[in-house]
N, C-alpha and C. Protein backbone atom coordinates (compact mmCIF):
# COMPACT_ATOMS: atom_id res chain seq x y z
N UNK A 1 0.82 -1.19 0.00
CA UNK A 1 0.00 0.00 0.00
C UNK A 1 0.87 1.26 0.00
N UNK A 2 1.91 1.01 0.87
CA UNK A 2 2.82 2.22 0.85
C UNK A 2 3.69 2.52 -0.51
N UNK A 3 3.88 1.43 -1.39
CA UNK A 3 4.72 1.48 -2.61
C UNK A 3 3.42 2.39 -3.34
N UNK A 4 1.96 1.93 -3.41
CA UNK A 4 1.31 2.66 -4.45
C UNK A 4 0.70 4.33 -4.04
N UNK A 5 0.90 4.39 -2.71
CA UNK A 5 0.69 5.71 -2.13
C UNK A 5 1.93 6.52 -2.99
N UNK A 6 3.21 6.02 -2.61
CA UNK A 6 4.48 6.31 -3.17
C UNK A 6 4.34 6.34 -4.78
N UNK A 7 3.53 6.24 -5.30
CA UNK A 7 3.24 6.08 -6.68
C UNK A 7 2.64 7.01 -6.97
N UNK A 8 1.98 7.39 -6.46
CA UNK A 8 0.93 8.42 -6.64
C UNK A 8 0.90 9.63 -6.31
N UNK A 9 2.44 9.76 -5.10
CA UNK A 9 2.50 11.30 -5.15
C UNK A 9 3.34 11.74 -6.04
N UNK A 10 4.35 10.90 -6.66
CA UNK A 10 4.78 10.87 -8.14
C UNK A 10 4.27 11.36 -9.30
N UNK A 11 3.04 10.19 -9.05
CA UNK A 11 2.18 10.84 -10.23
C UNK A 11 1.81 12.78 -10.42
N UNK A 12 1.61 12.39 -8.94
CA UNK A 12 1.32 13.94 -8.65
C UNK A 12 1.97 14.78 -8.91
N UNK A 13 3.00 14.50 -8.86
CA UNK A 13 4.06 15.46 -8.86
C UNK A 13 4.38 16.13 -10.51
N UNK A 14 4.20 14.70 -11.09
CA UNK A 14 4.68 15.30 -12.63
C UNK A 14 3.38 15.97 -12.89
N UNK A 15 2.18 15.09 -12.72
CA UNK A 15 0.99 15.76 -13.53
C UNK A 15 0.74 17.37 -13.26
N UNK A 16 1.27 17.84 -12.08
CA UNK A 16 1.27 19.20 -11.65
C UNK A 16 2.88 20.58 -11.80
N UNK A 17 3.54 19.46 -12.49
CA UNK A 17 4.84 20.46 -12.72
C UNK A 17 4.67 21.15 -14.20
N UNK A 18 4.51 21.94 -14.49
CA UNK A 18 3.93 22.77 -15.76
C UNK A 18 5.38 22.96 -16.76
N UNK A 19 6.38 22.66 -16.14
CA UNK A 19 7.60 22.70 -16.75
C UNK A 19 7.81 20.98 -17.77
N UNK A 20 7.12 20.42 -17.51
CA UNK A 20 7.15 18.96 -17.87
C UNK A 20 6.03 19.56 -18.90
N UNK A 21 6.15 18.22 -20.19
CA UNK A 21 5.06 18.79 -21.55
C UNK A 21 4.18 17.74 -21.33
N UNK A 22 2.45 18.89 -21.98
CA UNK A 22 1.36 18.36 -21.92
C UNK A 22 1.16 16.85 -21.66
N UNK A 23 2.14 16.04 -22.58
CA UNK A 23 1.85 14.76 -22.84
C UNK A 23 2.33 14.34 -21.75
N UNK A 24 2.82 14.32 -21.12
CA UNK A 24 3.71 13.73 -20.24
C UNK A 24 2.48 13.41 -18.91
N UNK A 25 1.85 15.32 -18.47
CA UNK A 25 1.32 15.44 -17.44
C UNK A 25 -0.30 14.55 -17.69
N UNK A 26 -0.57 14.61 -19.22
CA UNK A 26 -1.77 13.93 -18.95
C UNK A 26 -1.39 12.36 -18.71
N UNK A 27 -0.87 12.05 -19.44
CA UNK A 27 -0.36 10.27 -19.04
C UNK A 27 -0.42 9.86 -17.40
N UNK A 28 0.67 11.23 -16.70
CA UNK A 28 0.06 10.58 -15.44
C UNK A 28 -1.34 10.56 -14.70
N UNK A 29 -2.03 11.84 -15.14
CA UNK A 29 -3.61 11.91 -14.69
C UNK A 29 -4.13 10.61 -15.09
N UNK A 30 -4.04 10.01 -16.33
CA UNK A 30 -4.56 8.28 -16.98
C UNK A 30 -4.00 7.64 -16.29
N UNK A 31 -2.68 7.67 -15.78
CA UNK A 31 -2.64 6.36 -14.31
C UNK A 31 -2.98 6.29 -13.67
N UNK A 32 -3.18 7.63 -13.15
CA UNK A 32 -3.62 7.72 -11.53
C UNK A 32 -5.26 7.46 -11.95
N UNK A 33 -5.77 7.14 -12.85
CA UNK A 33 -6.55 6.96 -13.44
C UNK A 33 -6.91 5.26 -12.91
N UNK A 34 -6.31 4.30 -13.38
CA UNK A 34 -6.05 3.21 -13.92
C UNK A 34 -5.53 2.55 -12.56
N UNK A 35 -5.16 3.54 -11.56
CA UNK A 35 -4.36 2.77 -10.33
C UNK A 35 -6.26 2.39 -9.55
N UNK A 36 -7.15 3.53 -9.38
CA UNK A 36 -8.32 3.29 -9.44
C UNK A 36 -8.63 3.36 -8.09
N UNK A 37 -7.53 3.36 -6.94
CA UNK A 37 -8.11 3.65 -5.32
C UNK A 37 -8.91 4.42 -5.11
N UNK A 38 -9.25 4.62 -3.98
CA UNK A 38 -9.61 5.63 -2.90
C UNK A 38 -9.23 7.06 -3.02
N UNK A 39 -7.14 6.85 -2.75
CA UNK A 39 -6.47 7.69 -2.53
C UNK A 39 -6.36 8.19 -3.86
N UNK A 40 -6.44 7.27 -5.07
CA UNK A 40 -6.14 8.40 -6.52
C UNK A 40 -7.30 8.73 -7.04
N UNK A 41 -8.83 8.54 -6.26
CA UNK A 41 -9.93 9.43 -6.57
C UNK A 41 -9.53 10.76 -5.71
N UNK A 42 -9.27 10.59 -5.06
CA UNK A 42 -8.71 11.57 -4.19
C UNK A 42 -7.81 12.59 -4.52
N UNK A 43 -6.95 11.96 -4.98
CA UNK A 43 -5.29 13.24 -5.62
C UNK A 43 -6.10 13.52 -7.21
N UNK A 44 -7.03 12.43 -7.44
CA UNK A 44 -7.61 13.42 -8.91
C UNK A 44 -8.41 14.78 -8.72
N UNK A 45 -9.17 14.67 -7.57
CA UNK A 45 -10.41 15.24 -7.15
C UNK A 45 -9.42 16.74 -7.07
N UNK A 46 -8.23 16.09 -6.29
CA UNK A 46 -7.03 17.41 -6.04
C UNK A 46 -6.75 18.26 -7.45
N UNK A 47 -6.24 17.22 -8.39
CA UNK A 47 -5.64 17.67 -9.43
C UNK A 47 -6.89 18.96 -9.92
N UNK A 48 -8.37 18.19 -10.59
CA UNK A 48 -9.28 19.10 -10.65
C UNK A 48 -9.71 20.14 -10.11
N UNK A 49 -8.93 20.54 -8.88
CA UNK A 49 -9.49 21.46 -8.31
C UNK A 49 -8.51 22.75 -7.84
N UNK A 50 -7.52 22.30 -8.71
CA UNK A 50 -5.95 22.71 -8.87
C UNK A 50 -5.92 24.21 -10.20
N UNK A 51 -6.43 25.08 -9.64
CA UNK A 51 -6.29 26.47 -10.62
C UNK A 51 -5.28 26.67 -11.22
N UNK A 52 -3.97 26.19 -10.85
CA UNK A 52 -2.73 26.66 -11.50
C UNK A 52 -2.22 25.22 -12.58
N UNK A 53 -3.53 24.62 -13.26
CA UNK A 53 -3.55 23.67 -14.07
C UNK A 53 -4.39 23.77 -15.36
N UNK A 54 -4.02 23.52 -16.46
CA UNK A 54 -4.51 24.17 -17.41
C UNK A 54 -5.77 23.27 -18.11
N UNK A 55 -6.95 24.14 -17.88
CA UNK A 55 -8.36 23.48 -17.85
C UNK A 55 -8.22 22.33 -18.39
N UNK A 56 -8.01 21.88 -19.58
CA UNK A 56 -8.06 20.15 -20.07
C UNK A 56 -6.98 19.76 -19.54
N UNK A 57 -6.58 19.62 -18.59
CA UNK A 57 -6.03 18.57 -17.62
C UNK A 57 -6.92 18.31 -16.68
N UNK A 58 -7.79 19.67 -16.28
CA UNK A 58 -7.96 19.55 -14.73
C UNK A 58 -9.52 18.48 -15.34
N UNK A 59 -10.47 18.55 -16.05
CA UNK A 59 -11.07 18.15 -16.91
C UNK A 59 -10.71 16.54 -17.18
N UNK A 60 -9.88 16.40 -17.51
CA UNK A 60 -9.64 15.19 -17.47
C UNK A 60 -9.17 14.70 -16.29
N UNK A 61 -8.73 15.08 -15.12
CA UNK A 61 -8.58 14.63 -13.90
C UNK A 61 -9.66 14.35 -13.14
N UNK A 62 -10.72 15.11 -13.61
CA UNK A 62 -12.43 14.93 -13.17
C UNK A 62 -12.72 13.87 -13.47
N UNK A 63 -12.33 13.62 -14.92
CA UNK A 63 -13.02 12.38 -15.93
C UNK A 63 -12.52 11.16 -15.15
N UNK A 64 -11.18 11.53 -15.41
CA UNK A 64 -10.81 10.00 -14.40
C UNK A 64 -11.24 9.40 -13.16
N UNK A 65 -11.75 10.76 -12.51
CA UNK A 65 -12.07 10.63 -11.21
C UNK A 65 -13.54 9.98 -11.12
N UNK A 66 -14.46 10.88 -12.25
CA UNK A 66 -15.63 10.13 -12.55
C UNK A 66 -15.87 8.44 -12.78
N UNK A 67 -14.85 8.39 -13.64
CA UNK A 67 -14.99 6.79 -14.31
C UNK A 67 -14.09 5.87 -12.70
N UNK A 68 -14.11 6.02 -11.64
CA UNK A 68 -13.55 5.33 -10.70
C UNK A 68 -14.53 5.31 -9.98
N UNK A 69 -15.60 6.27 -9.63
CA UNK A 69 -16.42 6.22 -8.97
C UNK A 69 -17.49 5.14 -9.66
N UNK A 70 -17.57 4.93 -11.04
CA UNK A 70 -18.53 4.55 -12.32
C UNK A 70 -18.00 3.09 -11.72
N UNK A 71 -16.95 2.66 -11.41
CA UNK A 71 -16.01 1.65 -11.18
C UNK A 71 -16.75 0.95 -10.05
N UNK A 72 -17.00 1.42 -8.71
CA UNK A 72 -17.15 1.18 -7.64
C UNK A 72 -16.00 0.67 -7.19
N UNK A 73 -14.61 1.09 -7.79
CA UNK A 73 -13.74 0.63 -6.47
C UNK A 73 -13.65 1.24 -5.73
């Protein structure tokens, strides 16, 4: 649990560094996507709600967040 927590503030990290390119930051929003917890409905819910992120990311950090809940994990 602690390796994928550790995964995910990673994720976080790139998907929110604006110095890293588009492609890069959405790929990790689609993992943290795909990892499908609790905690990465959670850091998505973050990402979306993250102003200093440029609307179709934060948009798609929703989406992901949506389709996990759609999930019931």
């Amino acid at each position: 649990m602690a390796e994928q927590s550790n995964e995910l503030k990673k994720l976080a990290t790139i998907a929110t560094d604006l110095q890293l390119p588009a492609e890069l930051r959405i790929r990790a929003i689609e993992s943290m996507g795909r990892i499908g917890t609790h905690e990465a409905l959670l850091t998505l819910l973050e990402l979306a709600g993250n102003d200093g992120l440029i609307s179709k990311e934060r948009e798609l950090a929703l989406k992901q967040a949506r389709e996990i809940i759609k999930s019931g994990r």
